[in-house]
Protein backbone atom coordinates (compact mmCIF):
# COMPACT_ATOMS: atom_id res chain seq x y z
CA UNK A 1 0.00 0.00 0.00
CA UNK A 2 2.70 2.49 0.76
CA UNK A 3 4.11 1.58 -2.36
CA UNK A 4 0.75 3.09 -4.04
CA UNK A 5 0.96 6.12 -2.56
CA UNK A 6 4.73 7.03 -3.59
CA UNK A 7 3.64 5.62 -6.93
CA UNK A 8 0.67 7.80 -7.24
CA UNK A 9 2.03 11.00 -8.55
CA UNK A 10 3.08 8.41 -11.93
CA UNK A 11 -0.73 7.34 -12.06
CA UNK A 12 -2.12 10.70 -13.13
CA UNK A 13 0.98 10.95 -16.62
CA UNK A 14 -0.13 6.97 -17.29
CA UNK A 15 -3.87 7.71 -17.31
CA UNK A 16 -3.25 10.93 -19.62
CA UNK A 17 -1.27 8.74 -21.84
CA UNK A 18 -3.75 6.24 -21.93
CA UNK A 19 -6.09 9.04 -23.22
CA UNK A 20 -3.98 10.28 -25.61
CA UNK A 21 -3.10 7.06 -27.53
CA UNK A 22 -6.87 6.45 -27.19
CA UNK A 23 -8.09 9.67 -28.74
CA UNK A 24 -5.27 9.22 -31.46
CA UNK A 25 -6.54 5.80 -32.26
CA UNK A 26 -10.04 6.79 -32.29
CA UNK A 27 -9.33 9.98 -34.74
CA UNK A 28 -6.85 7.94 -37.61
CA UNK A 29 -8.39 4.37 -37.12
CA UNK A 30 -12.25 5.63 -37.06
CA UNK A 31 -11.86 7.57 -39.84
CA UNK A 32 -9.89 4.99 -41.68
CA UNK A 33 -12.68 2.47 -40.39
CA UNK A 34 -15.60 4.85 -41.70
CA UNK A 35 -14.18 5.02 -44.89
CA UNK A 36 -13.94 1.10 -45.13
CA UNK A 37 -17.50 0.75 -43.91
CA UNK A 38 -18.93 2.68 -46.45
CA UNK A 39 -16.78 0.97 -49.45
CA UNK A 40 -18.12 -2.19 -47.87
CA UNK A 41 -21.72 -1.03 -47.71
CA UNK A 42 -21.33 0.90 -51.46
CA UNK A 43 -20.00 -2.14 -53.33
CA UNK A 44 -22.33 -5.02 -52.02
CA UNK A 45 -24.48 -6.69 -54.43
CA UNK A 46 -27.74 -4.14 -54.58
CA UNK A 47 -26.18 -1.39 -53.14
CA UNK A 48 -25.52 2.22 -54.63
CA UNK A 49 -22.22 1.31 -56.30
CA UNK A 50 -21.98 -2.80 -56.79
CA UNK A 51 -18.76 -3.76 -57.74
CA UNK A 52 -17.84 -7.47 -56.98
CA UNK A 53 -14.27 -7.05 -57.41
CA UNK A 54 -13.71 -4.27 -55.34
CA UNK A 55 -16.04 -5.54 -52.35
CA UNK A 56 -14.61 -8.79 -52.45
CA UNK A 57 -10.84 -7.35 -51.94
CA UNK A 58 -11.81 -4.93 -49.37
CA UNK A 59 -13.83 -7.78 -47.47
CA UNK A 60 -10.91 -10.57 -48.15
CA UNK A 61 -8.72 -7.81 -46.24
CA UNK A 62 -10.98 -6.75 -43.71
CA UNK A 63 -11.38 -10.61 -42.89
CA UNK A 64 -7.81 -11.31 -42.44
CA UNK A 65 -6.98 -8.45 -40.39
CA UNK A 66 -9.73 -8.06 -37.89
CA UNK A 67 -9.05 -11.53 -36.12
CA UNK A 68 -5.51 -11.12 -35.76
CA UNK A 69 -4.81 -11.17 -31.63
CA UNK A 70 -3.55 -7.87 -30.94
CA UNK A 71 -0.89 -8.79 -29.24
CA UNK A 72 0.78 -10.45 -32.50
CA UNK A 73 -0.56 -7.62 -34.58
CA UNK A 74 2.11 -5.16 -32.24
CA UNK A 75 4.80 -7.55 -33.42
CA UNK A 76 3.41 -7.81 -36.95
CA UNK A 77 2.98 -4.26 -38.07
CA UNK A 78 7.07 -2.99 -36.57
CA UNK A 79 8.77 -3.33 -39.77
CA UNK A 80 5.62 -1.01 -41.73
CA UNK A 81 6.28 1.19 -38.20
CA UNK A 82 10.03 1.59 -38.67
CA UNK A 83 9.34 1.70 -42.49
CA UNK A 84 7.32 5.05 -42.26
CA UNK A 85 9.92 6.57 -39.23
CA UNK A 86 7.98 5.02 -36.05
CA UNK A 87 10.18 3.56 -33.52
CA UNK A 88 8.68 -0.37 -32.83
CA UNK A 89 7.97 1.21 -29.50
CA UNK A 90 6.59 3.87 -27.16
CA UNK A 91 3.46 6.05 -27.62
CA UNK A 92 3.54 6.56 -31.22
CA UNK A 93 4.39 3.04 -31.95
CA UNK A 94 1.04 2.39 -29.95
CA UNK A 95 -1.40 4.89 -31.75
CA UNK A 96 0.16 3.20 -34.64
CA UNK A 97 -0.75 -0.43 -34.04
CA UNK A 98 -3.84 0.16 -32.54
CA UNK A 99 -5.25 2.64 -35.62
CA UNK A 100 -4.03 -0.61 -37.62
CA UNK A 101 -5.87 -3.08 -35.53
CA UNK A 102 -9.43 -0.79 -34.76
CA UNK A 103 -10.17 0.30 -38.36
CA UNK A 104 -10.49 -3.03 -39.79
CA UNK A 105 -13.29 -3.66 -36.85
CA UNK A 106 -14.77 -0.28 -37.50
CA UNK A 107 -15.27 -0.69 -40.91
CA UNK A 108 -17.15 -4.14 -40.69
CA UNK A 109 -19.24 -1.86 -37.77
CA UNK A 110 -19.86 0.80 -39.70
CA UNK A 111 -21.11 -1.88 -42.77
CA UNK A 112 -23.35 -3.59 -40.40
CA UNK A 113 -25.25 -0.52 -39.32
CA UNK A 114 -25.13 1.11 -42.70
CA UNK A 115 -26.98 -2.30 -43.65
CA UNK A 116 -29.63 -0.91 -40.99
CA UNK A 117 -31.52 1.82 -42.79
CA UNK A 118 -34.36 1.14 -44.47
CA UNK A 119 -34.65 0.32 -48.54
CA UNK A 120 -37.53 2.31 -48.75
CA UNK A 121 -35.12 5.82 -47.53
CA UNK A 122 -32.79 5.24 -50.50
CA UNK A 123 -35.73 4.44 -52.80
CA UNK A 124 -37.43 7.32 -51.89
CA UNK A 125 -34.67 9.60 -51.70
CA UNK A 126 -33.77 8.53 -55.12
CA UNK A 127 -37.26 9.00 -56.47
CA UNK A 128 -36.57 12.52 -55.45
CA UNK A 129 -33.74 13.38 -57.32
CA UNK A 130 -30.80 12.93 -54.99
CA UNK A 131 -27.35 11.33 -56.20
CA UNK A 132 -26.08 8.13 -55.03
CA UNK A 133 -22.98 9.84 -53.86
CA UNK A 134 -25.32 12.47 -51.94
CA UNK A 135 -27.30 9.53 -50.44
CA UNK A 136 -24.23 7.36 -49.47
CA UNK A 137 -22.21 10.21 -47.70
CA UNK A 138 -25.46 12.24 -46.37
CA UNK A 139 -28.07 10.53 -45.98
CA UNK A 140 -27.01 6.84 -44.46
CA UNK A 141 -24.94 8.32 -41.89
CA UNK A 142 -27.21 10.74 -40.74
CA UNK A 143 -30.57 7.62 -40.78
CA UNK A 144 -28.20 4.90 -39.20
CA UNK A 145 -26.18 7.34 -36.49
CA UNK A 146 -27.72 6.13 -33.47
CA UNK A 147 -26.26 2.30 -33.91
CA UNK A 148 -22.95 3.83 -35.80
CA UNK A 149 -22.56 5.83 -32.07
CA UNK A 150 -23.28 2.90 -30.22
CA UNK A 151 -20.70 1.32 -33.08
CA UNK A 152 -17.68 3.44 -32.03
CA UNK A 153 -18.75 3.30 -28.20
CA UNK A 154 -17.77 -0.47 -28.40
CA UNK A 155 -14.82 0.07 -30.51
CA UNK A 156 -13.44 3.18 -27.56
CA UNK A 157 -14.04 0.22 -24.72
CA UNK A 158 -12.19 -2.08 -27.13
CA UNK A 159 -9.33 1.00 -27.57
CA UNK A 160 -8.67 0.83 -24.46
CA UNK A 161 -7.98 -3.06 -23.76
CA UNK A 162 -5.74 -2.51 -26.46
CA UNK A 163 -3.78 0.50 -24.90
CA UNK A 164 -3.15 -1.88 -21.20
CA UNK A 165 -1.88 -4.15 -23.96
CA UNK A 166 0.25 -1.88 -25.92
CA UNK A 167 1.86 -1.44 -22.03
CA UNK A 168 3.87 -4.37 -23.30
CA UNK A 169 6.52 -2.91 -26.00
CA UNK A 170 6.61 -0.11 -23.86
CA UNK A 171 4.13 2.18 -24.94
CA UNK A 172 3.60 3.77 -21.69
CA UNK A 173 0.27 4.18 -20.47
CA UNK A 174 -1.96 2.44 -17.67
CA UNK A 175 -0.67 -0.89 -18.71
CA UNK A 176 2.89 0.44 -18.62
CA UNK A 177 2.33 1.01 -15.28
CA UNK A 178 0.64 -2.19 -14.26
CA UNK A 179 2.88 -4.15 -15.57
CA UNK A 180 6.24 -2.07 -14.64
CA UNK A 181 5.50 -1.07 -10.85
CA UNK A 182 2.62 -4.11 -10.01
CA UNK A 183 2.94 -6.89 -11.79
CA UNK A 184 7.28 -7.08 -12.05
CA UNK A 185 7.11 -5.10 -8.38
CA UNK A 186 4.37 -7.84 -6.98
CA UNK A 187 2.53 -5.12 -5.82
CA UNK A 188 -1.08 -6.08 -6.44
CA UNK A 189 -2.35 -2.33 -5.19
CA UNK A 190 -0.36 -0.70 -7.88
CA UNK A 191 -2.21 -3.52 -10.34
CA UNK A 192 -5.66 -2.66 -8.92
CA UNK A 193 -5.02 0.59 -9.01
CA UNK A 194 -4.43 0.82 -12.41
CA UNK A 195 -7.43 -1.48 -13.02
CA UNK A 196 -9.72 1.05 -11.19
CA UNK A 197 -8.86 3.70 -13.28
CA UNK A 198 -9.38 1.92 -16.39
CA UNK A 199 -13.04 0.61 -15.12
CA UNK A 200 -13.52 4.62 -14.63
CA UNK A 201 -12.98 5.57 -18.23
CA UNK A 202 -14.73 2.50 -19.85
CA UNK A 203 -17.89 2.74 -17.28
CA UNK A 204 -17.70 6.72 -18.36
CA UNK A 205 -17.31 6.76 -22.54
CA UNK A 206 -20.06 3.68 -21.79
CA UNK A 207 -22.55 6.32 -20.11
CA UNK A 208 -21.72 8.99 -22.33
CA UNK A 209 -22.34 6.63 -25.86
CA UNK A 210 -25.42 5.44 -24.91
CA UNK A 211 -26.51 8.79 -23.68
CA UNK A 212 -25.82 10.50 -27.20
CA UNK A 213 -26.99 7.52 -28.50
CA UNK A 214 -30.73 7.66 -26.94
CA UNK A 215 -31.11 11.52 -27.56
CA UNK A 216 -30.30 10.47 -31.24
CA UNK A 217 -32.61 8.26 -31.50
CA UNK A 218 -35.32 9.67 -30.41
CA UNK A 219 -34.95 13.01 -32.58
C-alpha cells in the first residue's frame, strides 16, 4: 500500500497517456474504419455502387486483419512502423498499431449498421432526385447514427484493452504502469489501481455513448 501512494504522482501521466493514444486511435483508425465501412456497404451486391471485385478485396482484407490477436498484430505491423519513421515502441508506436488493428473492426461496424436503414429511404430519396454519392455520404450516416454511435462506443471500450496491452513494447500508459511497478514489483495495489482507473474511463465513454446515442434516436 505504501508503495501506491509514492507511486501515485506516476498514475495521473499513465492515465493521460492512456487518453492520448486512445483519442489518437479513435481519430486515424475511425476515420480509416468509416471510410472502409462505407466501401463495404457501397460495393455489395444491390447497393448504390456494386462492384464485386472491389467488395470482395476490401472484405478478403478486412477478414484477415480483424481476427488477428492484438498482441501479435504489435509484433506484426514494426517493420511497416520503422518503415514510415515510427520507432517499434513507445506512444507513437502504440497509436500506430492500434489505428491498424481498430479500423479493420470499424469498418465491418460501420457496414453492419449502414446495412440498418431502411430500402424504402434510399428508394425514396432517389425518387426525389438525390445522387447516389449524396445519399451514401449524407443521408445513411445521418438515418443509421444512433447504432454507428453505439458502433464506435464499443470500438473506444475495445481502444482501451488494447492501450493496457500496448503497455507491453513499452508504450507507456496504464498498462505500462501495471505491468512495470505491479505486476514485475508484486505489488497487487499498484495492479488494482491501475485497473480502477481503467473501469472509470470505460464505465464513463459507456454512459456517455449510450446517452448521445438515446437523444439520437429519439430526434
Amino acid at each position: 500500500m505504501d508503495r501506491l501512494i509514492d507511486l501515485l504522482p506516476e498514475l495521473w501521466p499513465a492515465t493521460a497517456e492512456t487518453l492520448y493514444m486512445i483519442t489518437l486511435s479513435l481519430i486515424f483508425g475511425g476515420l480509416a474504419g468509416f471510410l472502409i465501412g462505407l466501401a463495404l456497404y457501397a460495393t455489395r451486391a444491390g447497393s448504390l455502387f456494386p462492384n464485386r471485385v472491389v467488395f470482395g478485396i476490401v472484405n478478403v482484407i478486412v477478414n484477415t486483419f480483424r481476427p488477428i490477436p492484438f498482441i501479435i498484430l504489435l509484433a506484426a505491423v514494426q517493420p511497416l512502423a520503422r518503415a514510415v519513421g515510427i520507432r517499434g515502441i513507445g506512444i507513437e508506436f502504440g497509436v500506430f498499431a492500434i489505428s491498424i488493428a481498430s479500423m479493420f473492426a470499424i469498418g465491418r461496424i460501420v457496414e453492419q449498421n449502414l446495412l440498418t436503414v431502411r430500402p424504402g429511404v434510399i428508394e425514396a430519396a432517389r425518387a426525389s432526385g438525390a445522387s447516389r454519392s449524396r445519399i451514401l455520404f449524407r443521408l445513411v450516416p445521418r438515418e443509421s447514427l444512433g447504432p454507428l454511435v453505439l458502433g464506435y462506443t464499443f470500438i473506444v471500450v475495445a481502444l482501451v484493452d488494447m492501450t493496457a496491452i500496448a503497455g507491453a513494447i513499452a508504450a507507456g500508459g496504464l498498462g505500462q504502469f501495471a505491468l512495470v511497478n505491479g505486476f514485475r514489483q508484486f505489488n497487487p495495489w499498484v495492479t488494482w489501481a491501475a485497473v480502477l482507473v481503467i473501469v472509470v474511463i470505460v464505465q464513463g465513454v459507456q454512459f456517455f455513448g449510450n446517452a448521445l446515442a438515446r437523444r439520437i434516436l429519439r430526434r
